[in-house]
PDB file of N, CA and C in Angstrom:
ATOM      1  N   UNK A   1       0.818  -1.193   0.000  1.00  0.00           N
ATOM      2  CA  UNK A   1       0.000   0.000   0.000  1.00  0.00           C
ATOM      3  C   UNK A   1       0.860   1.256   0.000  1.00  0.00           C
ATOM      4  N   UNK A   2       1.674   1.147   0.480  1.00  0.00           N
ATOM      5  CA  UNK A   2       2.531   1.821   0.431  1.00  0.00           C
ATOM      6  C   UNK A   2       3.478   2.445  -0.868  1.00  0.00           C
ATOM      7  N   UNK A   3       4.048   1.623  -1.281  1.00  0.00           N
ATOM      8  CA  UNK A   3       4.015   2.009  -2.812  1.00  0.00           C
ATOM      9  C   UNK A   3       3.129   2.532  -3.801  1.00  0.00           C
ATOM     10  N   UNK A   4       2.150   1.957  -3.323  1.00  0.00           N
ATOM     11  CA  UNK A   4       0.988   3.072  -3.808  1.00  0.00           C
ATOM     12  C   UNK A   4       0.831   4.343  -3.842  1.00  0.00           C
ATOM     13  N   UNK A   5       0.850   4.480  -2.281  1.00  0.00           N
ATOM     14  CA  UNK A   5       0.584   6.077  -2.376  1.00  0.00           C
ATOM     15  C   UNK A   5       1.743   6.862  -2.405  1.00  0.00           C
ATOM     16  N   UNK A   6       2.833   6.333  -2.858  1.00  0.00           N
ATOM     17  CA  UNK A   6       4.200   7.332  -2.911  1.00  0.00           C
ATOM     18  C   UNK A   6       4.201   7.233  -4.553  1.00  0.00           C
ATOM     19  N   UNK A   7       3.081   5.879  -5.326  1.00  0.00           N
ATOM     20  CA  UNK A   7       3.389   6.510  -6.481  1.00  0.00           C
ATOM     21  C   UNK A   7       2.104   7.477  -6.941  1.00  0.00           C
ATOM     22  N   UNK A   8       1.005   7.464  -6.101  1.00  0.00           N
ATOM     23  CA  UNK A   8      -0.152   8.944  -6.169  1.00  0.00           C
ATOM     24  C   UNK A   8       0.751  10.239  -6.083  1.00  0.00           C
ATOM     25  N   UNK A   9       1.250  10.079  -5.337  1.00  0.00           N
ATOM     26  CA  UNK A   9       2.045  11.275  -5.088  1.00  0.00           C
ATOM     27  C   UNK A   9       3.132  11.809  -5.840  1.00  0.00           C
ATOM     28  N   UNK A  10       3.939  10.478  -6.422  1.00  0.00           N
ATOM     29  CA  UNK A  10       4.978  11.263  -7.375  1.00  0.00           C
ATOM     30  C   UNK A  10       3.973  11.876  -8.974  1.00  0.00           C
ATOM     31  N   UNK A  11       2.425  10.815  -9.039  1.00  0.00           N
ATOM     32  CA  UNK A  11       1.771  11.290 -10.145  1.00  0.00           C
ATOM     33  C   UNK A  11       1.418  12.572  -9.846  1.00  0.00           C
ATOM     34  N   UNK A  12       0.776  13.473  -8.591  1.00  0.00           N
ATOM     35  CA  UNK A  12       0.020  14.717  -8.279  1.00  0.00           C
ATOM     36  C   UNK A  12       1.757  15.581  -8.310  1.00  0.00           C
ATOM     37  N   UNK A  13       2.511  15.294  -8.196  1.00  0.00           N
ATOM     38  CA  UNK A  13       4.247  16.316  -8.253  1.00  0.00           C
ATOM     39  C   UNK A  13       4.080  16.382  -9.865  1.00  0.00           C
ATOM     40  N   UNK A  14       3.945  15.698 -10.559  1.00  0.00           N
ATOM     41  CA  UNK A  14       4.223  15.709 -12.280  1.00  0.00           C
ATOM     42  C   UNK A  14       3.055  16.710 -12.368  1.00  0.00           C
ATOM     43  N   UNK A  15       1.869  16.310 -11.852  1.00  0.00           N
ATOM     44  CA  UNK A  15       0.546  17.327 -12.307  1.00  0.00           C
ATOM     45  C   UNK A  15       0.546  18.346 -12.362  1.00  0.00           C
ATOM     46  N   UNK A  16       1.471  18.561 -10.651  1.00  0.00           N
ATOM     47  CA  UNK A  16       1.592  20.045 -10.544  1.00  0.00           C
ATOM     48  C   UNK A  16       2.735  20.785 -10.684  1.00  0.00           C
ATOM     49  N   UNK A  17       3.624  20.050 -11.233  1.00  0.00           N
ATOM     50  CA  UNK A  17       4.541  20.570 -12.244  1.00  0.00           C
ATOM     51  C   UNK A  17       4.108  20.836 -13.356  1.00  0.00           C
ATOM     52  N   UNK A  18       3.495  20.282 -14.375  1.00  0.00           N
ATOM     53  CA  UNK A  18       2.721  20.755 -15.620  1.00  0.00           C
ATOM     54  C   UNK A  18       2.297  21.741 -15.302  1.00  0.00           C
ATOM     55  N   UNK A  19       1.423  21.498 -14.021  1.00  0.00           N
ATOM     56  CA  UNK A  19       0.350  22.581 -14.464  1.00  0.00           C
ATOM     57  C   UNK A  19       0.704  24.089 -14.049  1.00  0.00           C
ATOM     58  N   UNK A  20       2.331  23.888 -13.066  1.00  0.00           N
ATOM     59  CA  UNK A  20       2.762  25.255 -12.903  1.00  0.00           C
ATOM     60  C   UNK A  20       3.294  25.693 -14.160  1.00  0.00           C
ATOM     61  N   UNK A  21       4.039  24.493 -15.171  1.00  0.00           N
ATOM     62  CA  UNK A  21       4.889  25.052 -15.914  1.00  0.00           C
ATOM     63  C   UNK A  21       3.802  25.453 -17.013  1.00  0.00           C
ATOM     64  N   UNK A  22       2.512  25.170 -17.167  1.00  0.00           N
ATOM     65  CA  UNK A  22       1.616  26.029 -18.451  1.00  0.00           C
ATOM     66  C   UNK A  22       1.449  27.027 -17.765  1.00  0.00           C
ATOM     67  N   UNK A  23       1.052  27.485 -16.489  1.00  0.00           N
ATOM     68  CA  UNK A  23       0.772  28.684 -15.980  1.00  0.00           C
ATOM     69  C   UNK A  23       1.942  29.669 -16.302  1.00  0.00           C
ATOM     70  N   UNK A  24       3.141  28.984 -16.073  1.00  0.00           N
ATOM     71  CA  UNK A  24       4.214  29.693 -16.943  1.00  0.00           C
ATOM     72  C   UNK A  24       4.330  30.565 -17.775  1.00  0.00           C
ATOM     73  N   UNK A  25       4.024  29.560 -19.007  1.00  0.00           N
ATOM     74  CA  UNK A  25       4.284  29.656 -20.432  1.00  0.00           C
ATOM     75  C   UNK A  25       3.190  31.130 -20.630  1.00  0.00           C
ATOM     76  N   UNK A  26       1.892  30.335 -20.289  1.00  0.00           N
ATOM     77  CA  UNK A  26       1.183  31.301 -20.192  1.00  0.00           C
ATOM     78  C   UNK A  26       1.496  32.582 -19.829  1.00  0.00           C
ATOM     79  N   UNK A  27       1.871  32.616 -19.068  1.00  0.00           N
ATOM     80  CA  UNK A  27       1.925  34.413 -18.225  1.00  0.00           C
ATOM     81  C   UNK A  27       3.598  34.776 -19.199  1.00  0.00           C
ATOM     82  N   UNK A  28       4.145  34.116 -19.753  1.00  0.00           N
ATOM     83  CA  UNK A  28       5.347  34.218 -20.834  1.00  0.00           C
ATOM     84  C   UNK A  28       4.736  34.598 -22.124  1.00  0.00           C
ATOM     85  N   UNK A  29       3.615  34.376 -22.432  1.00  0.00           N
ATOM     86  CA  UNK A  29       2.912  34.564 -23.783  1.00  0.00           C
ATOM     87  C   UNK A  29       2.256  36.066 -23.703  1.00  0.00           C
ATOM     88  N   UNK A  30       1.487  35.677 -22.415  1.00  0.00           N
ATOM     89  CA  UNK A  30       1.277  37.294 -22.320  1.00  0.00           C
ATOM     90  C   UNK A  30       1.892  38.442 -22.073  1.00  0.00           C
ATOM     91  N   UNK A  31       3.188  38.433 -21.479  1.00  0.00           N
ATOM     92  CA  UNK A  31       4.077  39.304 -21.550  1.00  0.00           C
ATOM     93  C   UNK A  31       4.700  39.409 -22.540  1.00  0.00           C
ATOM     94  N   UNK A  32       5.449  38.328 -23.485  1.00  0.00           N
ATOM     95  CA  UNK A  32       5.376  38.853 -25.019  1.00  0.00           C
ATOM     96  C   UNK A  32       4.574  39.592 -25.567  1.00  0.00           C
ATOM     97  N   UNK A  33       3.538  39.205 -25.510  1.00  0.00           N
ATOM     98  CA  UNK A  33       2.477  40.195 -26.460  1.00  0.00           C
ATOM     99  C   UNK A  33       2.112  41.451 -25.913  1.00  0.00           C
ATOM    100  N   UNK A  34       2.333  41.920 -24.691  1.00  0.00           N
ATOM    101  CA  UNK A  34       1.833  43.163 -24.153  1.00  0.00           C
ATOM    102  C   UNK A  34       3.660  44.011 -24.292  1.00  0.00           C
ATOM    103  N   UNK A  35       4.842  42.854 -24.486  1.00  0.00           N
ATOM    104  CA  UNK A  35       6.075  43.935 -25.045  1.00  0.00           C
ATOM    105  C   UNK A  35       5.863  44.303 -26.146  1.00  0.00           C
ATOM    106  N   UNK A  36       5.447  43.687 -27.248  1.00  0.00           N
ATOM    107  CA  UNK A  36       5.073  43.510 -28.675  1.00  0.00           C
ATOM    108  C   UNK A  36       4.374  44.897 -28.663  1.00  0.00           C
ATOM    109  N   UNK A  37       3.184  45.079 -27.781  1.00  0.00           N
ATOM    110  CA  UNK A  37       2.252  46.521 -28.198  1.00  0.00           C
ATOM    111  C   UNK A  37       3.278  47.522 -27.493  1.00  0.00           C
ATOM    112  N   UNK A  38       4.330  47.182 -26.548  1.00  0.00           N
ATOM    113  CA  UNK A  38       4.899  48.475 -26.364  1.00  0.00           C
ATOM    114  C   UNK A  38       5.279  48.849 -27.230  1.00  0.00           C
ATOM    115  N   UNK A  39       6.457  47.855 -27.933  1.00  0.00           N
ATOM    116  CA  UNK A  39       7.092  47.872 -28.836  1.00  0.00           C
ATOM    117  C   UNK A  39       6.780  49.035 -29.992  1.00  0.00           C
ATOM    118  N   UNK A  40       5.605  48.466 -30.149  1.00  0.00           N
ATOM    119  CA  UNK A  40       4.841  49.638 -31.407  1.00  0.00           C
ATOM    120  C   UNK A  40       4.053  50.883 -30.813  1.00  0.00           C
ATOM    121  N   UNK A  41       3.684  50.584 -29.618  1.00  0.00           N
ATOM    122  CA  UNK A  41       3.384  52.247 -29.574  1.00  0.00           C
ATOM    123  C   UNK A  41       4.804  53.068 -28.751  1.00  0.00           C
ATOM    124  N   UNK A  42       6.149  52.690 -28.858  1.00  0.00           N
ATOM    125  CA  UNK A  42       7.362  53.294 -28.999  1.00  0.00           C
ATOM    126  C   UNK A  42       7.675  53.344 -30.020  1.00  0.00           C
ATOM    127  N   UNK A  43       6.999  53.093 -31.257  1.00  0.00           N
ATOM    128  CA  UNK A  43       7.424  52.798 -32.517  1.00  0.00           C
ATOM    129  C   UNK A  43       6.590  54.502 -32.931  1.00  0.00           C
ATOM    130  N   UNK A  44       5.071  54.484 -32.686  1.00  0.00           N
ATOM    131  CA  UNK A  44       4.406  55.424 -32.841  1.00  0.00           C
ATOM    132  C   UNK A  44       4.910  57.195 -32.346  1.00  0.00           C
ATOM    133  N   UNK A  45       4.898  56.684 -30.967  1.00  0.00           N
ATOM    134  CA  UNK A  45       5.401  57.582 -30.419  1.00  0.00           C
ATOM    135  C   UNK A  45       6.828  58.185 -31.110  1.00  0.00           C
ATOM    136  N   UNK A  46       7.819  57.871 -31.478  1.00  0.00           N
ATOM    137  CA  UNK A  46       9.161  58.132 -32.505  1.00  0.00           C
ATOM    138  C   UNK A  46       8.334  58.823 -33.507  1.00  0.00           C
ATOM    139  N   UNK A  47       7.825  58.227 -34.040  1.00  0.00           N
ATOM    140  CA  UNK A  47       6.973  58.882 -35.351  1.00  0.00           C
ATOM    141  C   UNK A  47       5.984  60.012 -35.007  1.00  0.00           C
ATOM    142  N   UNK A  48       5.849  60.097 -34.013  1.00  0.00           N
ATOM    143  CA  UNK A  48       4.930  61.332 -33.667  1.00  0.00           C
ATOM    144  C   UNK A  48       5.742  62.684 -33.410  1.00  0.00           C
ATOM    145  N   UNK A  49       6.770  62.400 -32.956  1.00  0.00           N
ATOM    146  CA  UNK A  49       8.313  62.851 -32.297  1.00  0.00           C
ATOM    147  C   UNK A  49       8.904  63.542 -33.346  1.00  0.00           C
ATOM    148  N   UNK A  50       9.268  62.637 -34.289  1.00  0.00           N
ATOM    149  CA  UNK A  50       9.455  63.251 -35.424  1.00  0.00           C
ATOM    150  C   UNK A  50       8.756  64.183 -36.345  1.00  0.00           C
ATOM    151  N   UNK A  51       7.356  63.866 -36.568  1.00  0.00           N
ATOM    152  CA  UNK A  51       6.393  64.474 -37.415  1.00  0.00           C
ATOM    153  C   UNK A  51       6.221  66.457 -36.293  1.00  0.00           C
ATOM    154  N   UNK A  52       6.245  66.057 -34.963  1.00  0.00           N
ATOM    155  CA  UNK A  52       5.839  67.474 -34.406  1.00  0.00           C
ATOM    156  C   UNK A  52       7.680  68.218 -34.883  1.00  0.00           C
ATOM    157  N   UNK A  53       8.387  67.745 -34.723  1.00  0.00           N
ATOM    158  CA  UNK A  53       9.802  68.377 -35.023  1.00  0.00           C
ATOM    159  C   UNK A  53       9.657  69.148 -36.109  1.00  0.00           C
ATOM    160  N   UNK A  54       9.648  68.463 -37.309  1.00  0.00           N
ATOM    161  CA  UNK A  54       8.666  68.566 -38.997  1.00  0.00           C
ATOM    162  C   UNK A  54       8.626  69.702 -38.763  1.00  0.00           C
ATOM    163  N   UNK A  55       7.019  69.924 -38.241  1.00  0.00           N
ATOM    164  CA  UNK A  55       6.019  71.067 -38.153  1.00  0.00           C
ATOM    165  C   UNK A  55       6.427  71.731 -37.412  1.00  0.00           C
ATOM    166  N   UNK A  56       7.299  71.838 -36.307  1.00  0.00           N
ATOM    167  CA  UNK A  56       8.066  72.739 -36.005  1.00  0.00           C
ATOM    168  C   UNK A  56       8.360  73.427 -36.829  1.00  0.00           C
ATOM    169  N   UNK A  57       9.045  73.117 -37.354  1.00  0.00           N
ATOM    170  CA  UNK A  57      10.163  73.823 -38.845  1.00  0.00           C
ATOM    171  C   UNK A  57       9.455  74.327 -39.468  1.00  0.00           C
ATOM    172  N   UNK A  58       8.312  73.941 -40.212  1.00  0.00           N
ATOM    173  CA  UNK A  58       7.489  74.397 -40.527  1.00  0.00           C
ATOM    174  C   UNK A  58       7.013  75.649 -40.352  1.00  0.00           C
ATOM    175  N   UNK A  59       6.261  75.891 -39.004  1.00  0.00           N
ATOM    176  CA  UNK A  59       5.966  76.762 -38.553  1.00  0.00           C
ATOM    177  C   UNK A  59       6.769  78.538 -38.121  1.00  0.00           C
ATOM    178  N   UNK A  60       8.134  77.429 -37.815  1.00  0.00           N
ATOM    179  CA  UNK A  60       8.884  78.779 -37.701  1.00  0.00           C
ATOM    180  C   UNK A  60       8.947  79.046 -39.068  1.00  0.00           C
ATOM    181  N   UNK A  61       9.175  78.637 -40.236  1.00  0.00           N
ATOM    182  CA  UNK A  61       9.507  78.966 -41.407  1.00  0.00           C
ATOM    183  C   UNK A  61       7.743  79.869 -42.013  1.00  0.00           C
ATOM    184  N   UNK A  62       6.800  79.630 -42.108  1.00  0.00           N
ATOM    185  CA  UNK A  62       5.945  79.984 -42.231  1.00  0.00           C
ATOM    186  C   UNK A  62       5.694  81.420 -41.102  1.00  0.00           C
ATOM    187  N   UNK A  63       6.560  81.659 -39.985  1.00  0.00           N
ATOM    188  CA  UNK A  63       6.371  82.559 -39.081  1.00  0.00           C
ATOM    189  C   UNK A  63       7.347  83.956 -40.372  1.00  0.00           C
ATOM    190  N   UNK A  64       8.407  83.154 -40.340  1.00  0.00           N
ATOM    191  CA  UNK A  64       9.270  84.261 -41.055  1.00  0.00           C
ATOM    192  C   UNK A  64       8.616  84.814 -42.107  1.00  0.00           C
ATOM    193  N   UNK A  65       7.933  83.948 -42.923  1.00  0.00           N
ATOM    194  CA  UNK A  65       7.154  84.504 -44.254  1.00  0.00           C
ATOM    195  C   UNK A  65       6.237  85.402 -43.884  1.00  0.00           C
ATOM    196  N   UNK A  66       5.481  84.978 -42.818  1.00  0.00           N
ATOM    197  CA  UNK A  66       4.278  85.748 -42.366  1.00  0.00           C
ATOM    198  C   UNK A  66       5.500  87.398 -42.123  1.00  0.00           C
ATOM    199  N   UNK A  67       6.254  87.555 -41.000  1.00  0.00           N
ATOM    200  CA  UNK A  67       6.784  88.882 -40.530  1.00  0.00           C
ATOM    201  C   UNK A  67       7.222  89.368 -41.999  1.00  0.00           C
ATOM    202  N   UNK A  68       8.172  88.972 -43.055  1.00  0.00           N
ATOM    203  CA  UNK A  68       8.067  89.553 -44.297  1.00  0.00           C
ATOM    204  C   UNK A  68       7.947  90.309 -44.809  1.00  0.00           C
ATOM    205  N   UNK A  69       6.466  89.522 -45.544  1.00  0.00           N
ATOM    206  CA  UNK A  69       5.031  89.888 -46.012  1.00  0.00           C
ATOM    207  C   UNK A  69       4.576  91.207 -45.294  1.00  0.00           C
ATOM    208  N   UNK A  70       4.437  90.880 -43.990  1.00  0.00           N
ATOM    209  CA  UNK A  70       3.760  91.769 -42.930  1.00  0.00           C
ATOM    210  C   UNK A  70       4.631  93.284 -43.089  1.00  0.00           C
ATOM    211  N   UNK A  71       5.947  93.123 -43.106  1.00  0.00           N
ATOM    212  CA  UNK A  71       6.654  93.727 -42.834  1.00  0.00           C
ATOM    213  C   UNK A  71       6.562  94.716 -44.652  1.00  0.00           C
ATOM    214  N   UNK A  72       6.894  94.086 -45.569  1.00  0.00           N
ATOM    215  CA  UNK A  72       6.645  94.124 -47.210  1.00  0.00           C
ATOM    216  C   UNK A  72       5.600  95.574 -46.925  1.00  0.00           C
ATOM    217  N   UNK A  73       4.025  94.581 -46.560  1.00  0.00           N
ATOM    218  CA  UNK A  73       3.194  95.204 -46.792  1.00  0.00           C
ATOM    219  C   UNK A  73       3.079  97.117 -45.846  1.00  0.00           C
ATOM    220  N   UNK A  74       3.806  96.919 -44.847  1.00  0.00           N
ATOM    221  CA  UNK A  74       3.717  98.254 -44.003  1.00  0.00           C
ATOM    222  C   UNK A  74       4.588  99.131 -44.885  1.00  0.00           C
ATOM    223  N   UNK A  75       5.842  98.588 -45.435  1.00  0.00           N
ATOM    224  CA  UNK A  75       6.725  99.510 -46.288  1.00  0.00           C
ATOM    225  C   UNK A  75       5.897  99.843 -47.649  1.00  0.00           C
ATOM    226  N   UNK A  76       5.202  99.018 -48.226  1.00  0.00           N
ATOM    227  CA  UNK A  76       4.460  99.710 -49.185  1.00  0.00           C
ATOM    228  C   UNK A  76       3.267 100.396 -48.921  1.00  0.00           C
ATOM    229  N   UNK A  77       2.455 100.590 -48.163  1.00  0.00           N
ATOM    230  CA  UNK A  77       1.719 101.131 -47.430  1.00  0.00           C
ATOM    231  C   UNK A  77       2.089 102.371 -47.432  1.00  0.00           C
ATOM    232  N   UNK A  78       3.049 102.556 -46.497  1.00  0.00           N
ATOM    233  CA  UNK A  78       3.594 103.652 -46.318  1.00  0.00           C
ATOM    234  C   UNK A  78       4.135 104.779 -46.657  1.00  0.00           C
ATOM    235  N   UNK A  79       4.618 103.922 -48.230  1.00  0.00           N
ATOM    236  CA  UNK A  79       5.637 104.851 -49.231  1.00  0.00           C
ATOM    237  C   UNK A  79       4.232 105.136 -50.299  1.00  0.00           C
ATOM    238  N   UNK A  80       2.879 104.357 -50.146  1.00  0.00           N
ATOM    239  CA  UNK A  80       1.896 105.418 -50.945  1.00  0.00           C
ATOM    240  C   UNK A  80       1.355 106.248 -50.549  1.00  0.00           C
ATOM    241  N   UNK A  81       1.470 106.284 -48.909  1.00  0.00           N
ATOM    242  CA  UNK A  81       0.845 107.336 -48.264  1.00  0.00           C
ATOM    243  C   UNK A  81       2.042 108.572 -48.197  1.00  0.00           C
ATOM    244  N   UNK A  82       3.165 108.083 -48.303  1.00  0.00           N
ATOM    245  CA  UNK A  82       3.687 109.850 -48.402  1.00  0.00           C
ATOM    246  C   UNK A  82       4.105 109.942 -50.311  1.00  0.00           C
ATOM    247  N   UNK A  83       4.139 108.998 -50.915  1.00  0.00           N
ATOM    248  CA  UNK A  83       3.889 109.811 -52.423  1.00  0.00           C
ATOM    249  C   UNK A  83       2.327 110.666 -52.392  1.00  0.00           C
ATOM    250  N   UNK A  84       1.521 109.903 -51.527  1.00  0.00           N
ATOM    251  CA  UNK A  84       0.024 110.829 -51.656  1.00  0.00           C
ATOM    252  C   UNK A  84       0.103 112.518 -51.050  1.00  0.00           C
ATOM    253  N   UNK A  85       1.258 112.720 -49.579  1.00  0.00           N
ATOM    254  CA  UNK A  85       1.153 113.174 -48.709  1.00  0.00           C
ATOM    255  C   UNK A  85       2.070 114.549 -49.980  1.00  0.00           C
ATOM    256  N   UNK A  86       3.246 113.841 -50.307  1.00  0.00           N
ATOM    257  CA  UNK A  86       4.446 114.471 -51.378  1.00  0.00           C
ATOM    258  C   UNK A  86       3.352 115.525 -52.625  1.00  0.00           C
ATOM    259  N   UNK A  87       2.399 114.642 -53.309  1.00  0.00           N
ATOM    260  CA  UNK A  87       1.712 115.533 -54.287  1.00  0.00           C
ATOM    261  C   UNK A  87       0.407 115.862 -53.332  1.00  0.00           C
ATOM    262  N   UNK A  88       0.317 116.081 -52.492  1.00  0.00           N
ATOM    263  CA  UNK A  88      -0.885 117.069 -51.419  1.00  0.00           C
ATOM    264  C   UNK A  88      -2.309 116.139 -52.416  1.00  0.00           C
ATOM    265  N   UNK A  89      -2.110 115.324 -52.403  1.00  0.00           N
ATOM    266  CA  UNK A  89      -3.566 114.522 -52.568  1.00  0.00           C
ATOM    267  C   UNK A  89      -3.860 114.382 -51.245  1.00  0.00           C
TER     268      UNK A  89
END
């Protein structure tokens, strides 16, 4: 009887060895896959990183055009109001 139940017992050690080592694997599968989505939204994030840099540039460059222009338009403005001012129109 005895042999018996030391071999129940070495069968319930194998069981619960399996069944720790799928609990394992498992919780190994899911941490792959939840690095996997970091993975890509660090992937995103770079690309977002980059794209606001972009438009940075952008913007300052579009700032300069704007002062210009702005600037363009006050000097011509100005020089018709004293040719107007020059012939007393």
């Amino acid at each position: 009887m005895a042999k018996k139940g030391a071999y129940m017992d070495e069968k319930k050690d194998e069981l619960n060895v399996t069944r720790t080592l799928f609990e394992l694997s498992t919780k190994v599968e899911r941490i792959d896959s939840k690095l996997d989505l970091l993975i890509k939204a660090d992937d995103k994030a770079d690309k977002a990183l980059a794209k606001s840099i972009e438009n940075e540039h952008a913007i300052e460059t579009m700032s300069k055009w704007t002062y210009g222009i702005g600037i363009a338009l006050i000097v011509s403005i100005l020089g018709i109001i004293a040719f107007f001012i020059e012939r007393g129109i």
